[in-house]
N, C-alpha and C. Protein backbone atom coordinates (compact mmCIF):
# COMPACT_ATOMS: atom_id res chain seq x y z
N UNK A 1 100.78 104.99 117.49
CA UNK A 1 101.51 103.93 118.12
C UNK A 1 101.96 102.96 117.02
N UNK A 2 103.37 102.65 116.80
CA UNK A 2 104.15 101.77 115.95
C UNK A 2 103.62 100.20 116.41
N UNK A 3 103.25 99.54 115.73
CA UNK A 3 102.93 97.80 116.43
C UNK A 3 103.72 97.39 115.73
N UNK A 4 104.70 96.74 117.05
CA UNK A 4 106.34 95.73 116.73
C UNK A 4 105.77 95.02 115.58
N UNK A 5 106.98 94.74 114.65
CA UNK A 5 106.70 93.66 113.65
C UNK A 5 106.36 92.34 114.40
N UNK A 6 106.55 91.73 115.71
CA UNK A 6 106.70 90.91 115.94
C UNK A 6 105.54 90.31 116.04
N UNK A 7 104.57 91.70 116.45
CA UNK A 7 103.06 91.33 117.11
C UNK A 7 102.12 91.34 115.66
N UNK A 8 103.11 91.28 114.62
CA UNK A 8 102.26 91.12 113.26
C UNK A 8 102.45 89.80 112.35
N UNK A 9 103.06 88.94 113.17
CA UNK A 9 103.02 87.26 113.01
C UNK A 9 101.45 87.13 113.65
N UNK A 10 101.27 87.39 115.01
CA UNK A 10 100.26 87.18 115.64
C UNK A 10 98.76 87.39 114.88
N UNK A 11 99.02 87.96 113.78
CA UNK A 11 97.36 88.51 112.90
C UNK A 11 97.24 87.31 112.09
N UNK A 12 96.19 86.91 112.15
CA UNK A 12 95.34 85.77 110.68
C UNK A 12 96.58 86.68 109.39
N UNK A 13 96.95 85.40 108.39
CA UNK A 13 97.56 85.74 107.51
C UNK A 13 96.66 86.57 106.44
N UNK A 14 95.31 86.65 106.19
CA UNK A 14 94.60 87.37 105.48
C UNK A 14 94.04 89.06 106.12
N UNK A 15 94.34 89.26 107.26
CA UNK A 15 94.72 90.41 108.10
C UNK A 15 95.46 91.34 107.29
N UNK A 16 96.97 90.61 107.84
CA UNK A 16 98.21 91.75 107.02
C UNK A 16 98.00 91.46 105.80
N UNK A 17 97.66 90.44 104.67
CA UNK A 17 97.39 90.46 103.35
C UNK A 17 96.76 91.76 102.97
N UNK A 18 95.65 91.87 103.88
CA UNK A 18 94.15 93.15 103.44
C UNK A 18 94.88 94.00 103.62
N UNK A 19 95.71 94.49 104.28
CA UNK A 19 96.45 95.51 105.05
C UNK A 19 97.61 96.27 103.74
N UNK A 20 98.24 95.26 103.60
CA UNK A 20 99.38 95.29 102.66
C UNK A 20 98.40 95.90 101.16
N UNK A 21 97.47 95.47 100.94
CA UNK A 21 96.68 95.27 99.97
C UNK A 21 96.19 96.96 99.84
N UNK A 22 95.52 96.91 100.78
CA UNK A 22 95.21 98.85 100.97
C UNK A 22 96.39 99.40 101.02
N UNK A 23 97.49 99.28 101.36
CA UNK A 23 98.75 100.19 101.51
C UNK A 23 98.97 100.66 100.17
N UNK A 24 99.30 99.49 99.02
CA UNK A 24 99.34 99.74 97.84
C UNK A 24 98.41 100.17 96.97
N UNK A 25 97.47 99.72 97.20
CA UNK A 25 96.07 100.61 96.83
C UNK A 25 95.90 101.96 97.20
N UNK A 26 96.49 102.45 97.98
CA UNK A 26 96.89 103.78 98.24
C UNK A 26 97.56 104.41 97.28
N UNK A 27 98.98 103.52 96.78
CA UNK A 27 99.90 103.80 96.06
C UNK A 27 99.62 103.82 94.64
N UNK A 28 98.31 103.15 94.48
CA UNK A 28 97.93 103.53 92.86
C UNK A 28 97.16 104.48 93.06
N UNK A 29 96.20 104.94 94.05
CA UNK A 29 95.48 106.31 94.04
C UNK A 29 96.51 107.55 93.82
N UNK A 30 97.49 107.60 94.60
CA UNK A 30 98.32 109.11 94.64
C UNK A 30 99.22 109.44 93.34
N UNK A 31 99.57 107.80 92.50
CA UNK A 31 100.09 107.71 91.23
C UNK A 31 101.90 107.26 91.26
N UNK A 32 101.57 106.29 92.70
CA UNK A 32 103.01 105.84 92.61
C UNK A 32 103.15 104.81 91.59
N UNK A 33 102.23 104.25 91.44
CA UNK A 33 102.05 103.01 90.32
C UNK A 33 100.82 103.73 89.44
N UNK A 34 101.05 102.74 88.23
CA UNK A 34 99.77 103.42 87.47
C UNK A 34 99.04 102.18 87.36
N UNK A 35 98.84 101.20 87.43
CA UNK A 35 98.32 100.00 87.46
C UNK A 35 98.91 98.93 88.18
N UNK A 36 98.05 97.50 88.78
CA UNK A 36 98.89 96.66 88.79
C UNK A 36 98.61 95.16 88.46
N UNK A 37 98.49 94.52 87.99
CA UNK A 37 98.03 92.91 87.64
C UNK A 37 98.11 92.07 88.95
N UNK A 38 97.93 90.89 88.67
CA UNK A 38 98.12 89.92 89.60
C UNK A 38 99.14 89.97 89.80
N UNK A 39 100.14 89.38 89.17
CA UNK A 39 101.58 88.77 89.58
C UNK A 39 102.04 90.50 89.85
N UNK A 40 102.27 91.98 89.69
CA UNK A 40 102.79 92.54 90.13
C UNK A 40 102.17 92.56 91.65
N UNK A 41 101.01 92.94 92.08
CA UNK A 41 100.32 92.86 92.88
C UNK A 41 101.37 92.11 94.28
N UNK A 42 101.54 90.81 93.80
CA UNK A 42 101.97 89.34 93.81
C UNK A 42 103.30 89.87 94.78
N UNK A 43 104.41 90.09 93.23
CA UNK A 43 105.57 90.84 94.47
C UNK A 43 105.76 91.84 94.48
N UNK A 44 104.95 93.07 94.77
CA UNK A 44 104.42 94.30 95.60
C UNK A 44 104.22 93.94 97.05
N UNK A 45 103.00 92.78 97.10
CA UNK A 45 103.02 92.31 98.78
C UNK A 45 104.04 91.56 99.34
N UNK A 46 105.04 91.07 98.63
CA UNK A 46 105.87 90.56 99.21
C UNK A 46 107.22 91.24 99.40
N UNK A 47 107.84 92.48 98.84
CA UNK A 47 108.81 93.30 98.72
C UNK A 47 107.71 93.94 100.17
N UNK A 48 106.66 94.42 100.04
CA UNK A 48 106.04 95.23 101.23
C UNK A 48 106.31 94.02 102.57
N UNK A 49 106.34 93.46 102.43
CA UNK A 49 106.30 92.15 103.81
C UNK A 49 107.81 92.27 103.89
N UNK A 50 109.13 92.23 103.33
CA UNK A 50 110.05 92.30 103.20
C UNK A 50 110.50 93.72 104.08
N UNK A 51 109.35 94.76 103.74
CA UNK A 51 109.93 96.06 103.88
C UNK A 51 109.44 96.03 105.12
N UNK A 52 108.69 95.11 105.65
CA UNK A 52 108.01 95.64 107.52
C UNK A 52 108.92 94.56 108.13
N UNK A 53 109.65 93.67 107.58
CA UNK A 53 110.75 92.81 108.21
C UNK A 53 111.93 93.81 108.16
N UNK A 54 112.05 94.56 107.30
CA UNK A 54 113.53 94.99 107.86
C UNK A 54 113.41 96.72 108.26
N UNK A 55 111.98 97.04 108.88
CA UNK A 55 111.85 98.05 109.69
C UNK A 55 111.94 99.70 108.23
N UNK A 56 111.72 99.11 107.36
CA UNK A 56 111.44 100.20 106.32
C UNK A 56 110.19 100.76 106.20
N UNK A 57 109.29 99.85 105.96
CA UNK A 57 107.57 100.25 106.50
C UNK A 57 107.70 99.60 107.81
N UNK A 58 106.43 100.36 108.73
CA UNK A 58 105.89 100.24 110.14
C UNK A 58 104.28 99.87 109.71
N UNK A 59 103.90 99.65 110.54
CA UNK A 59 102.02 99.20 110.97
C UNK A 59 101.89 100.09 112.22
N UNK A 60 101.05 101.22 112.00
CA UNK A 60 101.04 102.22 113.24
C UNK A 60 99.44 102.20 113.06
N UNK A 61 99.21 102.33 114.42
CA UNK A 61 97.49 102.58 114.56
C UNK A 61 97.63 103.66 115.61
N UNK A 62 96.64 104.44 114.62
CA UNK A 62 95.89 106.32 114.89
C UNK A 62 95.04 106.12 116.03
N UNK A 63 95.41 106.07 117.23
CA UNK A 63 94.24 106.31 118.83
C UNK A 63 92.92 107.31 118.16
N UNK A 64 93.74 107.97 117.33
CA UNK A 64 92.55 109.67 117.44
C UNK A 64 91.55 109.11 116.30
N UNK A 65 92.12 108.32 115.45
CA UNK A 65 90.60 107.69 114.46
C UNK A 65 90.70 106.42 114.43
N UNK A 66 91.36 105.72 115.78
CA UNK A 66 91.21 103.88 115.32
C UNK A 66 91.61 103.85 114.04
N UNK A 67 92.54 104.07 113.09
CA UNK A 67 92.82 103.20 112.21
C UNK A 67 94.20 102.50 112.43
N UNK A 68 94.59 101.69 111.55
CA UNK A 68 95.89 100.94 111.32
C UNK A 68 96.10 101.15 110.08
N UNK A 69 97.35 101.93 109.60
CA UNK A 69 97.87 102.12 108.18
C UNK A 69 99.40 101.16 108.19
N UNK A 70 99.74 101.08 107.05
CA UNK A 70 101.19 101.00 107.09
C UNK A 70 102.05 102.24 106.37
N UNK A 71 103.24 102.58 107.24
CA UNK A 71 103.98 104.23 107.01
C UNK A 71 105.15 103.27 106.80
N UNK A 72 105.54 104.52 105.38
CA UNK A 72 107.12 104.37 105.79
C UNK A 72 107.62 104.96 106.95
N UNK A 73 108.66 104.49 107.49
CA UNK A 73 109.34 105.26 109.18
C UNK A 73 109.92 106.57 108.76
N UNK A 74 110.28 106.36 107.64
CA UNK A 74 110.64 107.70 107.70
C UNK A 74 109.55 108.96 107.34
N UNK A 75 108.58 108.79 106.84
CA UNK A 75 107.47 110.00 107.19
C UNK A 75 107.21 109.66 108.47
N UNK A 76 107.00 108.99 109.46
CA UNK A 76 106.59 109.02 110.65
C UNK A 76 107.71 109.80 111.71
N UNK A 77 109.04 109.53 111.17
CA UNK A 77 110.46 110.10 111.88
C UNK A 77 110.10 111.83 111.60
N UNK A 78 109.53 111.98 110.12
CA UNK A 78 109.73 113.51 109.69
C UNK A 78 108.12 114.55 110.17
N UNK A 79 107.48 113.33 110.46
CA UNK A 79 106.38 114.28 110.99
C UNK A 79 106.88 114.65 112.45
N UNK A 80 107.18 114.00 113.15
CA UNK A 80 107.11 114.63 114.71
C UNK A 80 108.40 115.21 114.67
């Protein structure tokens, strides 16, 4: 299930921070980045906050394992 951007104002701002935070932390495990400092870190979460405002990443939560990730839409368009 996709959760509207809208209903992601509604989270404590340190919520989607943690959120955003693991997304990219993802992205240095698989080797999209090879490191990142503070200030990249910095605007990484904010290009990512950018990217769930204009419907490029989604916030979808998995019924079948309770989690909440953030997807790009388009792997979510190409899986089903």
């Amino acid at each position: 299930m996709i959760i509207p951007y809208s209903a992601l104002h509604g989270l404590a701002g340190d919520t989607l921070n943690n959120l955003i935070k693991e997304h990219l932390l993802t992205q240095i495990e698989d080797g999209s980045f090879s490191e990142l400092d503070n200030q990249q870190l910095l605007n990484m979460t904010n290009q990512c906050k950018l990217a769930l405002k204009q419907g490029e990443l989604v916030v979808e939560y998995s019924e079948e394992d309770e989690s909440v990730a953030i997807r790009h839409i388009k792997n979510i368009i190409d899986s089903k």
